[in-house]
N, C-alpha and C. Protein backbone atom coordinates (compact mmCIF):
# COMPACT_ATOMS: atom_id res chain seq x y z
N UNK A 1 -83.18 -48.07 131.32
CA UNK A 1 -82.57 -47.33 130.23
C UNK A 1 -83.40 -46.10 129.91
N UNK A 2 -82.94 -44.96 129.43
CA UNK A 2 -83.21 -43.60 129.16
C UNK A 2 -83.88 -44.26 128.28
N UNK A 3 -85.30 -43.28 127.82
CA UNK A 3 -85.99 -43.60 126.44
C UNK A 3 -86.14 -41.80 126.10
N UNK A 4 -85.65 -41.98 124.62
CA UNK A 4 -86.18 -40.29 123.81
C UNK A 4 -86.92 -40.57 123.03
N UNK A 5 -87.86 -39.48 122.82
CA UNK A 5 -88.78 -39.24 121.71
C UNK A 5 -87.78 -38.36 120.67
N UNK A 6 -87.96 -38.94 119.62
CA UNK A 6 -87.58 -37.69 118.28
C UNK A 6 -88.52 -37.77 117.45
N UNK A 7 -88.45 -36.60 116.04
CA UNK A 7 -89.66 -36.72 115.40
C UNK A 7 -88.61 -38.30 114.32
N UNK A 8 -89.52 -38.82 114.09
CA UNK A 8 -88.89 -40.08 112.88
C UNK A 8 -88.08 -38.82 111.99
N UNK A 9 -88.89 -37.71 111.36
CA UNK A 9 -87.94 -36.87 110.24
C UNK A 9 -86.77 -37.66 110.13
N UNK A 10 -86.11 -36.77 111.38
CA UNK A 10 -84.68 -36.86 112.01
C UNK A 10 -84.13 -38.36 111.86
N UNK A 11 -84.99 -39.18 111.49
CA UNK A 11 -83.74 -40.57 111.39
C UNK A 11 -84.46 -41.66 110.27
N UNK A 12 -83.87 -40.69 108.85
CA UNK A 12 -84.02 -41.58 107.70
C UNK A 12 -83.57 -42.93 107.53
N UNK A 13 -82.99 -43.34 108.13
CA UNK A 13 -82.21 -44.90 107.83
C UNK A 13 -83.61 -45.86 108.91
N UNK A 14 -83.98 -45.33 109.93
CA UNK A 14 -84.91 -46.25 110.61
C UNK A 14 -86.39 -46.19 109.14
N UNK A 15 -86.94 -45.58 108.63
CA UNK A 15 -88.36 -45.44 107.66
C UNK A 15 -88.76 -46.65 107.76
N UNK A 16 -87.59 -47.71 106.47
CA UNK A 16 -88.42 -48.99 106.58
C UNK A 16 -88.40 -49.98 107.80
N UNK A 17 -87.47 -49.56 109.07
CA UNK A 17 -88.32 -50.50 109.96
C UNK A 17 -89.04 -50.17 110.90
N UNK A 18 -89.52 -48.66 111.04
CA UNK A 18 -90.81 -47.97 111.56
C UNK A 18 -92.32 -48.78 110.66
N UNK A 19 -91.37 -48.54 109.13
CA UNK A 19 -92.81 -48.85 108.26
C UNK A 19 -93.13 -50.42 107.98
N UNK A 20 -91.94 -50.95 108.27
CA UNK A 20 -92.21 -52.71 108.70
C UNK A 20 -93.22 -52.79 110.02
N UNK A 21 -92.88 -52.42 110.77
CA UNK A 21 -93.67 -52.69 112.28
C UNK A 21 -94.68 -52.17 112.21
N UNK A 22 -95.07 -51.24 111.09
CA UNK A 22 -96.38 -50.59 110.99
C UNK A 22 -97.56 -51.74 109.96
N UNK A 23 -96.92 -51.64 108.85
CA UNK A 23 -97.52 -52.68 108.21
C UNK A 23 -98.12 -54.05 108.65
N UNK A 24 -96.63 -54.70 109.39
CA UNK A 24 -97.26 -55.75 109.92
C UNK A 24 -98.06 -55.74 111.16
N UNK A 25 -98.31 -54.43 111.66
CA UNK A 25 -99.76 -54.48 112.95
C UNK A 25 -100.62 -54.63 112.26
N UNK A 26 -101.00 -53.36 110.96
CA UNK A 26 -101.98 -53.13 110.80
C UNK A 26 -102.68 -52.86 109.41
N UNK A 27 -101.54 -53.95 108.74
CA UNK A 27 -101.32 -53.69 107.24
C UNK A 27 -101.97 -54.92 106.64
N UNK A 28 -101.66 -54.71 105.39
CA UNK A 28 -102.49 -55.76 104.23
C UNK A 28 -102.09 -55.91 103.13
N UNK A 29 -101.94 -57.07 102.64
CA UNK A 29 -101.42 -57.06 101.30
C UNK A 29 -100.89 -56.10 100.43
N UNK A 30 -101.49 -55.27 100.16
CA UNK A 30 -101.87 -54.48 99.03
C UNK A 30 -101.68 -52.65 99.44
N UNK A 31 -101.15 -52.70 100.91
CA UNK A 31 -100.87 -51.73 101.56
C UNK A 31 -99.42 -51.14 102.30
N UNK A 32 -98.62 -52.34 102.23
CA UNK A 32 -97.08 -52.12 102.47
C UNK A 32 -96.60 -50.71 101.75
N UNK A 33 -96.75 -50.30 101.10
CA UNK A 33 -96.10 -49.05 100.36
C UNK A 33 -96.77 -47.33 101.04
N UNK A 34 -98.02 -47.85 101.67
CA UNK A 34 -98.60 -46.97 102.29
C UNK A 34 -98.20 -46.18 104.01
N UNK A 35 -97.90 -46.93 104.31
CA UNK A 35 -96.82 -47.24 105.40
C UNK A 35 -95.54 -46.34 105.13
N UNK A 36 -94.76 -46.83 104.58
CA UNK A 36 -93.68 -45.85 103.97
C UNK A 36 -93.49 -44.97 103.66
N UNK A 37 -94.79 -44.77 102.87
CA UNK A 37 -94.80 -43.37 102.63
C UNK A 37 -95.30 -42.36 103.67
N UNK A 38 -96.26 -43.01 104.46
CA UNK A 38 -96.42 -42.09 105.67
C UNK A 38 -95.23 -41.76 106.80
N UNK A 39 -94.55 -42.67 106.47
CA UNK A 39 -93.36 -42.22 107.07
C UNK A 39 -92.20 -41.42 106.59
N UNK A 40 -92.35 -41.71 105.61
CA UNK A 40 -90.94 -40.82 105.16
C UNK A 40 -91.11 -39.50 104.91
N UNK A 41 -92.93 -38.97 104.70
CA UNK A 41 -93.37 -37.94 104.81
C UNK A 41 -94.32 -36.89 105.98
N UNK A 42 -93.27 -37.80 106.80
CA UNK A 42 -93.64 -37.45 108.55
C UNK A 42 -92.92 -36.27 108.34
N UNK A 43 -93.64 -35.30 109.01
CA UNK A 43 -92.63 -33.64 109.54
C UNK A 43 -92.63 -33.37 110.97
N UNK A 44 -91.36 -32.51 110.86
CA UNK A 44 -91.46 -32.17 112.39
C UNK A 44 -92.05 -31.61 112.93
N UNK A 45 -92.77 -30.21 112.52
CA UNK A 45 -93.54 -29.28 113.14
C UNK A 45 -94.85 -29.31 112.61
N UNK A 46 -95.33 -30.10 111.60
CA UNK A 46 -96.36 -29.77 111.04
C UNK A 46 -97.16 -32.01 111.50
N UNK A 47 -98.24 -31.73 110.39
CA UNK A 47 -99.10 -32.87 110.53
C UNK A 47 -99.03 -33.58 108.74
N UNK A 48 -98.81 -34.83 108.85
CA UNK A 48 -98.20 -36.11 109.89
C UNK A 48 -97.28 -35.89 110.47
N UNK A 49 -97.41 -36.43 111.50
CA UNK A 49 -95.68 -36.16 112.70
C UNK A 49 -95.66 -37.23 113.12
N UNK A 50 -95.14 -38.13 113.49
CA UNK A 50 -94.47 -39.53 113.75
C UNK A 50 -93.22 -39.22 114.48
N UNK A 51 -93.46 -39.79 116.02
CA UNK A 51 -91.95 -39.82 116.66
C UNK A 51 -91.96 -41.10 116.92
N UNK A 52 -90.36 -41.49 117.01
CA UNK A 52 -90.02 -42.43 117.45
C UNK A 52 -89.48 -42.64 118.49
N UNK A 53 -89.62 -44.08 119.24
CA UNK A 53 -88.82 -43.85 121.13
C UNK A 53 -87.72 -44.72 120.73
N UNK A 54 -86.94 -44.07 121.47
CA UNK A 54 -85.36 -44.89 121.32
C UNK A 54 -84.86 -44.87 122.62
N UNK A 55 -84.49 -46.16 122.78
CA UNK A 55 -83.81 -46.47 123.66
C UNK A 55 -82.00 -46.59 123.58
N UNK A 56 -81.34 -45.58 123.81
CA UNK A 56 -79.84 -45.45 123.21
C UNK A 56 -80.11 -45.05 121.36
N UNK A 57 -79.54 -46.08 121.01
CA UNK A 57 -80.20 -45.45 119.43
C UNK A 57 -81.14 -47.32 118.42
N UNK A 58 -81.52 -47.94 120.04
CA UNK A 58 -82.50 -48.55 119.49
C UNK A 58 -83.88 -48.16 118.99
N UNK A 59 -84.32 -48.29 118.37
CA UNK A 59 -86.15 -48.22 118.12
C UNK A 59 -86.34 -48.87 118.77
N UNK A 60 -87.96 -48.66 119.50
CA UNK A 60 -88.62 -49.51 120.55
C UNK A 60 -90.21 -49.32 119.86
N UNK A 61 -90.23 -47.95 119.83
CA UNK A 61 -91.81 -47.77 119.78
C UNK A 61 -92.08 -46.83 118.95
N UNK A 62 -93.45 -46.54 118.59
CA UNK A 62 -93.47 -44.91 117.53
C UNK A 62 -95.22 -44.30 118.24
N UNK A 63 -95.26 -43.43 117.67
CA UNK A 63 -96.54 -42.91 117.86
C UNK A 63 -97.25 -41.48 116.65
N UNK A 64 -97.90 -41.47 116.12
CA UNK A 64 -98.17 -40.46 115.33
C UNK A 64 -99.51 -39.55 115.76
N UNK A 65 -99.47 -38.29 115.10
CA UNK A 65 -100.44 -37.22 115.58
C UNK A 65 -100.74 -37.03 113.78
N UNK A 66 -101.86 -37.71 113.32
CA UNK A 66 -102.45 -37.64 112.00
C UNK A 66 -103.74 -36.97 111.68
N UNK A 67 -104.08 -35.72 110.82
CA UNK A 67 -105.21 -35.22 110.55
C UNK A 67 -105.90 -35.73 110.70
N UNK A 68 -105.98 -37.24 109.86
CA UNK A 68 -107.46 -38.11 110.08
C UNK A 68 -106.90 -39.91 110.22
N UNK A 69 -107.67 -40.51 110.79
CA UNK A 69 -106.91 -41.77 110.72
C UNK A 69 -108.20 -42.95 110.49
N UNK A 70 -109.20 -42.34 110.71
CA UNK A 70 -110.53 -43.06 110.42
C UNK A 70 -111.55 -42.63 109.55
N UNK A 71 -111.53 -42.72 108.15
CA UNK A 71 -112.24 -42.32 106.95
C UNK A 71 -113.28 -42.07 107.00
N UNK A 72 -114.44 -42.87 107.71
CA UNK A 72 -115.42 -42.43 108.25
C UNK A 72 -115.63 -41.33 108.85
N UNK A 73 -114.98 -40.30 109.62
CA UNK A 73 -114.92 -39.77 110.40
C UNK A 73 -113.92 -38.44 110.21
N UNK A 74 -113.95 -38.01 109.15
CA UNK A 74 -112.55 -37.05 109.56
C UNK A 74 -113.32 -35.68 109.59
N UNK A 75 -114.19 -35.54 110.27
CA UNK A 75 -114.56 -34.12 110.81
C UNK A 75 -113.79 -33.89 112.38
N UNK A 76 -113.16 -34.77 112.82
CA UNK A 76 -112.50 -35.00 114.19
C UNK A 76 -111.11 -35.09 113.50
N UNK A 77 -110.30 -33.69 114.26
CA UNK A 77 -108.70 -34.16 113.96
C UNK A 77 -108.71 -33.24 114.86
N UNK A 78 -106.94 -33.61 115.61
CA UNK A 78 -106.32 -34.51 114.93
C UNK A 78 -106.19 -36.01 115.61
N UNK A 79 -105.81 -36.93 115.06
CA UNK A 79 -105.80 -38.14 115.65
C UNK A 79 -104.38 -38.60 116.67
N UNK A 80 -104.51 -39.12 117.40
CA UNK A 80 -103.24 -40.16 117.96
C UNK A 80 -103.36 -41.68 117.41
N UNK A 81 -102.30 -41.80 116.48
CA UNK A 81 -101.99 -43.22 115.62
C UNK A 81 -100.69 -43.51 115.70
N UNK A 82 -100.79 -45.03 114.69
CA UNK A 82 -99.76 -45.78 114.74
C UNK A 82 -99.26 -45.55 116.13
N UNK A 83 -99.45 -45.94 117.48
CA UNK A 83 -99.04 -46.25 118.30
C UNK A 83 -98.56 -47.90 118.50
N UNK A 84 -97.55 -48.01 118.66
CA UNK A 84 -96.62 -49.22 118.45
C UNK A 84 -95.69 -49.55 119.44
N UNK A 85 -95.25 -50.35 120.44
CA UNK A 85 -94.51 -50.85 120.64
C UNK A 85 -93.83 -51.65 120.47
N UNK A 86 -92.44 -52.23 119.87
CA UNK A 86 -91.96 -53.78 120.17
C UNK A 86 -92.27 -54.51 121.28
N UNK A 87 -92.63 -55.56 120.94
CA UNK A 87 -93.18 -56.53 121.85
C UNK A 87 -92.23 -56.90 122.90
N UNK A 88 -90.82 -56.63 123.00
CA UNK A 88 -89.77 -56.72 123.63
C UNK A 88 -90.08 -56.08 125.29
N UNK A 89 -90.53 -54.33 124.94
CA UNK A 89 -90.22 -53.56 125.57
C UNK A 89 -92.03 -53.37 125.99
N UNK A 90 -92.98 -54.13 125.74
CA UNK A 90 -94.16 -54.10 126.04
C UNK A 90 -94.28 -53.73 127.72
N UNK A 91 -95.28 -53.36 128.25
CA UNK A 91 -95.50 -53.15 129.83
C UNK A 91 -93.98 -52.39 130.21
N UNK A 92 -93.37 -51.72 130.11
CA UNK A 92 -92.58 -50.96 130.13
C UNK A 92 -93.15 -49.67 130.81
N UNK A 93 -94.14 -49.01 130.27
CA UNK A 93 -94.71 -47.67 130.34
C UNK A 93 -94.16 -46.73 129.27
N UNK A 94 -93.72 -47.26 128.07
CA UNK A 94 -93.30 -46.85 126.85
C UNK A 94 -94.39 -46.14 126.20
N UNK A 95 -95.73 -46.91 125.78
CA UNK A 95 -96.81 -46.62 125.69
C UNK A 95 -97.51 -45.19 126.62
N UNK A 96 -97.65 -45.36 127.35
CA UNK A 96 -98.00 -44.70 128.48
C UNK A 96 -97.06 -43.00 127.90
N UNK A 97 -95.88 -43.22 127.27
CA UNK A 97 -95.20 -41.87 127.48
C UNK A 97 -95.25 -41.72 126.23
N UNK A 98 -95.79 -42.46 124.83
CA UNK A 98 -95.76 -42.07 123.88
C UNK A 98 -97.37 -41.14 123.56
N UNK A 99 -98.12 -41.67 124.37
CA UNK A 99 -99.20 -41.39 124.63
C UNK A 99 -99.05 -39.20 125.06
N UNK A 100 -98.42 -39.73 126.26
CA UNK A 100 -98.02 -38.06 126.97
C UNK A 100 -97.51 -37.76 125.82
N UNK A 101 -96.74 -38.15 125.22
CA UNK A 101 -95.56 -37.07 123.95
C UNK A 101 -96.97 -36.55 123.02
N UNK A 102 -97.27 -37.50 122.00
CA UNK A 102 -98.20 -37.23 121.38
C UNK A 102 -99.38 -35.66 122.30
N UNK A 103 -99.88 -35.73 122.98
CA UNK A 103 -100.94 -35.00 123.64
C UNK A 103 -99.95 -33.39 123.52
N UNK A 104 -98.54 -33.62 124.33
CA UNK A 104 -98.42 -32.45 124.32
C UNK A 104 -98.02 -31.74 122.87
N UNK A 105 -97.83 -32.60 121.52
CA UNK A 105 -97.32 -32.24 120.43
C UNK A 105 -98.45 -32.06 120.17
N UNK A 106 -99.65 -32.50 120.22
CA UNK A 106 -101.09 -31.46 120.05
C UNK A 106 -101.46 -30.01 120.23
N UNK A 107 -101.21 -30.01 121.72
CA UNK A 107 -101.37 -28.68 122.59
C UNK A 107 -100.55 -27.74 122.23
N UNK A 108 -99.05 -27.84 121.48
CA UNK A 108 -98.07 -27.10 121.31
C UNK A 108 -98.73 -26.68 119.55
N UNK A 109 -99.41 -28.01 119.05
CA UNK A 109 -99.57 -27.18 117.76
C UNK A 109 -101.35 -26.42 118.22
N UNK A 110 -101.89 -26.24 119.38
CA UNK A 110 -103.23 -25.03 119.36
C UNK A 110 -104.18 -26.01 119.55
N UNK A 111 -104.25 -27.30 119.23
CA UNK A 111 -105.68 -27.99 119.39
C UNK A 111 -106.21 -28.39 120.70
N UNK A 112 -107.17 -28.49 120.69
CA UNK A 112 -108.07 -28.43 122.12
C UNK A 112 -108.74 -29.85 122.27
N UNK A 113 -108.41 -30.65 121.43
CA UNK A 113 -108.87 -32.34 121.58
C UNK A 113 -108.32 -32.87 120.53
N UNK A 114 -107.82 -34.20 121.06
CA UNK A 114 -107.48 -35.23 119.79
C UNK A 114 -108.08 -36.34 120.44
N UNK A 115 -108.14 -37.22 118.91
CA UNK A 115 -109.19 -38.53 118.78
C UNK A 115 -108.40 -39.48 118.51
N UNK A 116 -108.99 -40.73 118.82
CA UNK A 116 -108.04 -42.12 118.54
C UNK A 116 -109.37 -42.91 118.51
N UNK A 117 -109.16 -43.87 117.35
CA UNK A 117 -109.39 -45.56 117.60
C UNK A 117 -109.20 -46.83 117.38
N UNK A 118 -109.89 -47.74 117.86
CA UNK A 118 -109.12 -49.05 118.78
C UNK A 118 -110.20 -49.71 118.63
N UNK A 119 -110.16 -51.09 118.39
CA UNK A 119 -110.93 -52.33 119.33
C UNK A 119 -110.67 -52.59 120.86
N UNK A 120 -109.87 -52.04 121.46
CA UNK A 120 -109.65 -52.12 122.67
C UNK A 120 -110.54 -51.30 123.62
N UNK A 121 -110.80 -52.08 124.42
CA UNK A 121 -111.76 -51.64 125.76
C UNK A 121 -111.05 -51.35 127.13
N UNK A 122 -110.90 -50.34 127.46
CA UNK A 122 -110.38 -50.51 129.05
C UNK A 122 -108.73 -50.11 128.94
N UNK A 123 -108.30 -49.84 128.25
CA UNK A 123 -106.83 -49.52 128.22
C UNK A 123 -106.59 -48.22 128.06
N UNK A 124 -107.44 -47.31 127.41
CA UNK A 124 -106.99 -45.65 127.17
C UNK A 124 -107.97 -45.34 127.58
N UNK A 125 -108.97 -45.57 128.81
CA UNK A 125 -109.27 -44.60 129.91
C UNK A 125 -108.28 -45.02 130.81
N UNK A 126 -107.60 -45.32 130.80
CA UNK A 126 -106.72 -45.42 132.05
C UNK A 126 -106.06 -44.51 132.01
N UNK A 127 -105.98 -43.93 130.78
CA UNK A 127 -104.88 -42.68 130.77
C UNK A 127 -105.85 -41.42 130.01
N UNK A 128 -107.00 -40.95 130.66
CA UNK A 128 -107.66 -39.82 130.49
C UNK A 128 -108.68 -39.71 128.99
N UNK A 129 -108.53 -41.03 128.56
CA UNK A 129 -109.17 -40.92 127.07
C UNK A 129 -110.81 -41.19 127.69
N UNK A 130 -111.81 -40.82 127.00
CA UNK A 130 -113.07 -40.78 127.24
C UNK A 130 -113.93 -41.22 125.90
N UNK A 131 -114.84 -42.60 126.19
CA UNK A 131 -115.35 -43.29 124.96
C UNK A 131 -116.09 -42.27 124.36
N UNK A 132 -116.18 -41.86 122.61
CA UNK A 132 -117.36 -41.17 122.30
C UNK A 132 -118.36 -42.39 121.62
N UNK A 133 -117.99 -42.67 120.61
CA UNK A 133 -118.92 -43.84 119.92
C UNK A 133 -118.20 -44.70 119.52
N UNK A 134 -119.12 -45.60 118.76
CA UNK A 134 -118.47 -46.88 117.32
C UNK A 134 -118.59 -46.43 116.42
N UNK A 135 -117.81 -46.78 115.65
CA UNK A 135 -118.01 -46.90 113.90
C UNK A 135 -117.70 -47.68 113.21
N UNK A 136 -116.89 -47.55 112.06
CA UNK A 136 -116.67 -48.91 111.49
C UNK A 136 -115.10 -48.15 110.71
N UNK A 137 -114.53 -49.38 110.87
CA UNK A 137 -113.04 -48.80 110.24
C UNK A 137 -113.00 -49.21 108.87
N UNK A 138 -112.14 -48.62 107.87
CA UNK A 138 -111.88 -49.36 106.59
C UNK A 138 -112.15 -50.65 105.60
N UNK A 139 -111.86 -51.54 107.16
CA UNK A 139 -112.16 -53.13 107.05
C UNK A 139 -113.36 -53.60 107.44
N UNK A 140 -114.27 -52.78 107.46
CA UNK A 140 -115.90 -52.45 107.75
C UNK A 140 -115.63 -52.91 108.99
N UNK A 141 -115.01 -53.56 110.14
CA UNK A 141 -115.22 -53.82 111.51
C UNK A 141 -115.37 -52.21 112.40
N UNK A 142 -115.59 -52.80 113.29
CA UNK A 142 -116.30 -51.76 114.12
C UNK A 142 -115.27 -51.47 115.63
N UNK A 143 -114.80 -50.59 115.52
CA UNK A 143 -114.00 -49.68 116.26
C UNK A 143 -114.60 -48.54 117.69
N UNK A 144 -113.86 -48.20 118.29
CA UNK A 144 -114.12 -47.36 119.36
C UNK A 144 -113.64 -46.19 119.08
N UNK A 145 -114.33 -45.68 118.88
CA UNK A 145 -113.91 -43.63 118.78
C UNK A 145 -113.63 -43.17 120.80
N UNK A 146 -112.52 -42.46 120.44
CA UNK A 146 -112.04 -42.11 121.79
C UNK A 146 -111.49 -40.66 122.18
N UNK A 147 -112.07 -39.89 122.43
CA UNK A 147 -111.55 -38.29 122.37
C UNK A 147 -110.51 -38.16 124.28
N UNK A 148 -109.97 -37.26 124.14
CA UNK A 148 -109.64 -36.34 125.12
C UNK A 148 -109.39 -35.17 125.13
N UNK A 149 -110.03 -34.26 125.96
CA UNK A 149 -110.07 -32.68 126.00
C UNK A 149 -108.24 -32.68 126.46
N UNK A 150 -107.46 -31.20 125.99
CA UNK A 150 -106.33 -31.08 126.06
C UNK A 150 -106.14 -29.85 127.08
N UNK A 151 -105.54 -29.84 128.32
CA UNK A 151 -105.31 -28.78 128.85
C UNK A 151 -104.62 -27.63 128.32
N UNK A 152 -105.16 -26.24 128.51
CA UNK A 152 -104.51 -25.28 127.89
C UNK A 152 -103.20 -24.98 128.59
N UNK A 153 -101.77 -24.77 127.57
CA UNK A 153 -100.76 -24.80 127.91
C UNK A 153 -100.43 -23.21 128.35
């Protein structure tokens, strides 16, 4: 099946179940409303930007390009977040192209590196990301800072 990227903007009726699937990855009690609002105040051309992949006019997956996404750290923007798949459509290579979307919605807005992080080891160098350090995320655990240089378009 065809998969499109759009920016979320463009499809107000999906918000709360972008911002359901967001919450419950990576949410907390006391944080459900935070979610939502980052979504519903996703833009198209500017930062937060949040697209979503659709398959026909299913949701499958999302991905965002956010000023800062690790508090510790926001001398590094912009970030690649909320990367999400449904577990449905997992190993797909959904990921893999939300990844490409995101990078080039970087390069198109002028930046020359974006940052991401993860507890995950071994999965985003596979696709050109390069470890910089640890730190510690929100939940004081300790995370992987991950840059990639952006080819000039």
């Amino acid at each position: 099946m065809q998969i499109s990227l759009e920016p979320v903007a463009d499809h107000p009726a999906l918000f709360d179940t972008i911002a359901g699937w967001l919450w419950s990855e990576w949410g907390t009690a006391k944080n459900k409303e935070l979610y939502r609002s980052l979504v519903a105040h996703s833009q198209r051309d500017g930062l937060p930007s949040i697209s979503v992949a659709l398959a026909g006019t299913t949701p499958v997956g999302t991905v965002g390009l956010l000023r800062t996404d690790l508090l510790s750290r926001q001398e590094f923007t912009p970030w690649m977040a909320v990367l999400y798949v449904q577990p449905a459509w997992r190993s797909t290579g959904i990921a893999t192209l939300l990844q490409k979307h995101v990078v080039t919605r970087a390069q198109d807005m002028g930046y020359k590196e974006i940052f991401l992080y993860t507890k995950m080891t071994g999965y985003y160098e596979k696709n050109g990301w390069v470890y910089r350090e640890s730190d510690y995320d929100d939940h004081g655990e300790v995370v992987r800072i991950y840059r990639k240089t952006l080819d000039k378009k």
